[in-house]
C-alpha atoms as a PDB file:
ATOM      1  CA  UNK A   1       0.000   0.000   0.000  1.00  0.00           C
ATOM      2  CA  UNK A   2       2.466   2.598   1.211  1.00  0.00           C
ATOM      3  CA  UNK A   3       5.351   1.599  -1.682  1.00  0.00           C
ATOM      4  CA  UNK A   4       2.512   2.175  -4.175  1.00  0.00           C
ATOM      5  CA  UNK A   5       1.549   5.228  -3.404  1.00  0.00           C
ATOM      6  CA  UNK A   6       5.410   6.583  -3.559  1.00  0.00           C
ATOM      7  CA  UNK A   7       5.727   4.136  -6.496  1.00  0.00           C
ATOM      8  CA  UNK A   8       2.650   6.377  -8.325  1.00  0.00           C
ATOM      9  CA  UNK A   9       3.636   9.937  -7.384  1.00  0.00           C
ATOM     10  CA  UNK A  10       0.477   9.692  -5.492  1.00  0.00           C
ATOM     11  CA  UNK A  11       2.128  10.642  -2.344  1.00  0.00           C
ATOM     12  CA  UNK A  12       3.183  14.124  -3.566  1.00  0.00           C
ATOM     13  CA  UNK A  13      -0.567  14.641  -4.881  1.00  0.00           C
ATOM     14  CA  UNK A  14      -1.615  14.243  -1.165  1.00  0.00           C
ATOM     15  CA  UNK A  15       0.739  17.110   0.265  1.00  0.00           C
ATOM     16  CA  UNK A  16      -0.042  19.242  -2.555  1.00  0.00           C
ATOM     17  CA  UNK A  17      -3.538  19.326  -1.566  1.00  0.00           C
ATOM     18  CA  UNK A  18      -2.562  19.321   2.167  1.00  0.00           C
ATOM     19  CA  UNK A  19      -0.671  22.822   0.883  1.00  0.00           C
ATOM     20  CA  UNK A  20      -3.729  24.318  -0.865  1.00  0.00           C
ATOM     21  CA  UNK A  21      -6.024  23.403   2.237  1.00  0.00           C
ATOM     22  CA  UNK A  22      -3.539  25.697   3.915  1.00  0.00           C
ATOM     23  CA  UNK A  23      -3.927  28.204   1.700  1.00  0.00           C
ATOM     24  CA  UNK A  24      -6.877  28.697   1.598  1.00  0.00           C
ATOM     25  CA  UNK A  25      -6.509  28.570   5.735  1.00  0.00           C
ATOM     26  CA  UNK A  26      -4.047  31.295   5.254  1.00  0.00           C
ATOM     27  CA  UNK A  27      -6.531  32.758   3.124  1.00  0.00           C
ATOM     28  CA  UNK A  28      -9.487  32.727   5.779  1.00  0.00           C
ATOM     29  CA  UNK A  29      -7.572  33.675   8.550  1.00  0.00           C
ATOM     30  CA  UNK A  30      -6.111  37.055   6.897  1.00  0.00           C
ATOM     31  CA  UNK A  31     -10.113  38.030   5.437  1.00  0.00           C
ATOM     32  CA  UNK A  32     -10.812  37.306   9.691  1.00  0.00           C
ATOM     33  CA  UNK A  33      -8.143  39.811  10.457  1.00  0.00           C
ATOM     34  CA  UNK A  34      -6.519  36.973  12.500  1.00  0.00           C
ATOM     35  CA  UNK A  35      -3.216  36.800  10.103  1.00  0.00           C
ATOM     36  CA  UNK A  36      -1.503  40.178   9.452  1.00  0.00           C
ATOM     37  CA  UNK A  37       0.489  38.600   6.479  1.00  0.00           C
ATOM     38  CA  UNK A  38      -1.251  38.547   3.063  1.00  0.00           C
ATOM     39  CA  UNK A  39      -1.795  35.207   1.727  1.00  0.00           C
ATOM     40  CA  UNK A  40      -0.569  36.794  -1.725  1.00  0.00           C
ATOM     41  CA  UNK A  41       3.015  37.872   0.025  1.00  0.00           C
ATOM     42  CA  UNK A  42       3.016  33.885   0.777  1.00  0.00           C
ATOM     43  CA  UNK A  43       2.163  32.481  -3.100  1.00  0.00           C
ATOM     44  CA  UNK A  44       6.127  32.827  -3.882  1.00  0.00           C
ATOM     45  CA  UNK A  45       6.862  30.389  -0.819  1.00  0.00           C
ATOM     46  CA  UNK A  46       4.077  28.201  -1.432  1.00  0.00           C
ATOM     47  CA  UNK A  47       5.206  27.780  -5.340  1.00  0.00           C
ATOM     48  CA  UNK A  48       8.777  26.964  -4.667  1.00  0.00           C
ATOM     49  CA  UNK A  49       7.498  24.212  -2.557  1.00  0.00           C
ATOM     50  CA  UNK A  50       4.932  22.981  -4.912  1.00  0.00           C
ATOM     51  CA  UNK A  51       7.729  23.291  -7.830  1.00  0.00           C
ATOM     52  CA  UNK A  52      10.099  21.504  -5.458  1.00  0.00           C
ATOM     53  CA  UNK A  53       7.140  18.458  -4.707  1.00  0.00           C
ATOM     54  CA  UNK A  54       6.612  18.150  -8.384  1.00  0.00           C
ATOM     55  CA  UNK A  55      10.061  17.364  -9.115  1.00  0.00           C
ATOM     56  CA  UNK A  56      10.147  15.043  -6.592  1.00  0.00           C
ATOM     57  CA  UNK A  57       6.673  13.250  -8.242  1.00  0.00           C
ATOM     58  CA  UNK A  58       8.885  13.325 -11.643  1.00  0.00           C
ATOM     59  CA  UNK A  59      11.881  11.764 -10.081  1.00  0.00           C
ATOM     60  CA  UNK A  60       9.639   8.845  -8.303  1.00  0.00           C
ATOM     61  CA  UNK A  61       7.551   8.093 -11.042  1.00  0.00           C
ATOM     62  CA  UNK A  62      10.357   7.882 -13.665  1.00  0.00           C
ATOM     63  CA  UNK A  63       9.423  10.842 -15.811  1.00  0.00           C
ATOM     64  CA  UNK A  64      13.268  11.820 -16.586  1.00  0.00           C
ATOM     65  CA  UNK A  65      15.619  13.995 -16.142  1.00  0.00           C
ATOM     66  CA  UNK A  66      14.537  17.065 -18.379  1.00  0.00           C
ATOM     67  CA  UNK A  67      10.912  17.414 -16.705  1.00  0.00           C
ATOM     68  CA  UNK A  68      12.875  16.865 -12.711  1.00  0.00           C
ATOM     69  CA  UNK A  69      14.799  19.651 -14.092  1.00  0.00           C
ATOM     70  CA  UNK A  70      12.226  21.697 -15.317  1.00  0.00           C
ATOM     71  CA  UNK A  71      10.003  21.463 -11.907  1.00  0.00           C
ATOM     72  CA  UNK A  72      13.573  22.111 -10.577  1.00  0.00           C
ATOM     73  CA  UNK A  73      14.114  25.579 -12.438  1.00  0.00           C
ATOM     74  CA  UNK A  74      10.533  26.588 -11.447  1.00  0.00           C
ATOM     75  CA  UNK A  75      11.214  25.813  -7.774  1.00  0.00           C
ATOM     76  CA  UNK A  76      14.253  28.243  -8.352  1.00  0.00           C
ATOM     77  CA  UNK A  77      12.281  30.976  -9.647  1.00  0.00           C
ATOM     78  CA  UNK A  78       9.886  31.013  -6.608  1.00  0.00           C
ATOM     79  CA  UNK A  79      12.284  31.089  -4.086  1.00  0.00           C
ATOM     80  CA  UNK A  80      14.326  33.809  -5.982  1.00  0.00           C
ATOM     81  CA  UNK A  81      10.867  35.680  -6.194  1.00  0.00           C
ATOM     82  CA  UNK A  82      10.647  34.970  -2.235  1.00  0.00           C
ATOM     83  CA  UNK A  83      13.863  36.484  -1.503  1.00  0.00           C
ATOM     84  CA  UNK A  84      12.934  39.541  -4.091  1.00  0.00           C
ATOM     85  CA  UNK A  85      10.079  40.299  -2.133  1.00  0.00           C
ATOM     86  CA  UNK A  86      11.470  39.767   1.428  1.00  0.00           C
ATOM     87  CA  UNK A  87      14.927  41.789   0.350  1.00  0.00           C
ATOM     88  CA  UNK A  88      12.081  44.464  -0.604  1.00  0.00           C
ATOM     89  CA  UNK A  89      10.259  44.493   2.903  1.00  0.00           C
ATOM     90  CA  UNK A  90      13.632  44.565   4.256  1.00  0.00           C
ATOM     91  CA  UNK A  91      14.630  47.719   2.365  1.00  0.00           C
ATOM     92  CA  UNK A  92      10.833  49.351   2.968  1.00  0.00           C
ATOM     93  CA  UNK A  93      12.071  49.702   6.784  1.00  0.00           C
END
């Protein structure tokens, strides 16, 4: 049960929707006032991760070294868009 659903990628599926349940979490809790931080400030955090989890889904379910790096090279960009936007808040001060 458990090596099949590494086996399938199907493991990565289930934290991916794990991270858009917290999202939208994020989401709800900043509309209730209860979260100071924008959920759109997050999105560039929450993409490198999902980028990051998709190359590991390409790697486990044999999809090759071009599309691993691809999801890798996407992760990059989010985290360098993370850092751009903290480096920004940083500056704002």
């Amino acid at each position: 049960m458990i090596e099949s659903l590494y086996a399938s990628g199907r493991v990565v599926d289930l934290i991916l929707l794990l991270m858009g349940a917290e999202a939208v979490l994020l989401a709800l809790l900043h509309r209730a006032g209860r979260l100071p931080i924008a959920p759109l400030r997050l999105l560039p955090n929450l993409l490198a991760g999902a980028c990051l989890l998709m190359a590991l889904r390409a790697a486990l379910t044999g999809a090759g070294l071009a599309r691993c790096s691809l999801w890798l090279l996407l992760g990059l960009a989010g985290h360098l868009l993370d850092l751009a936007s903290r480096t920004r808040d940083l500056r704002a001060r």
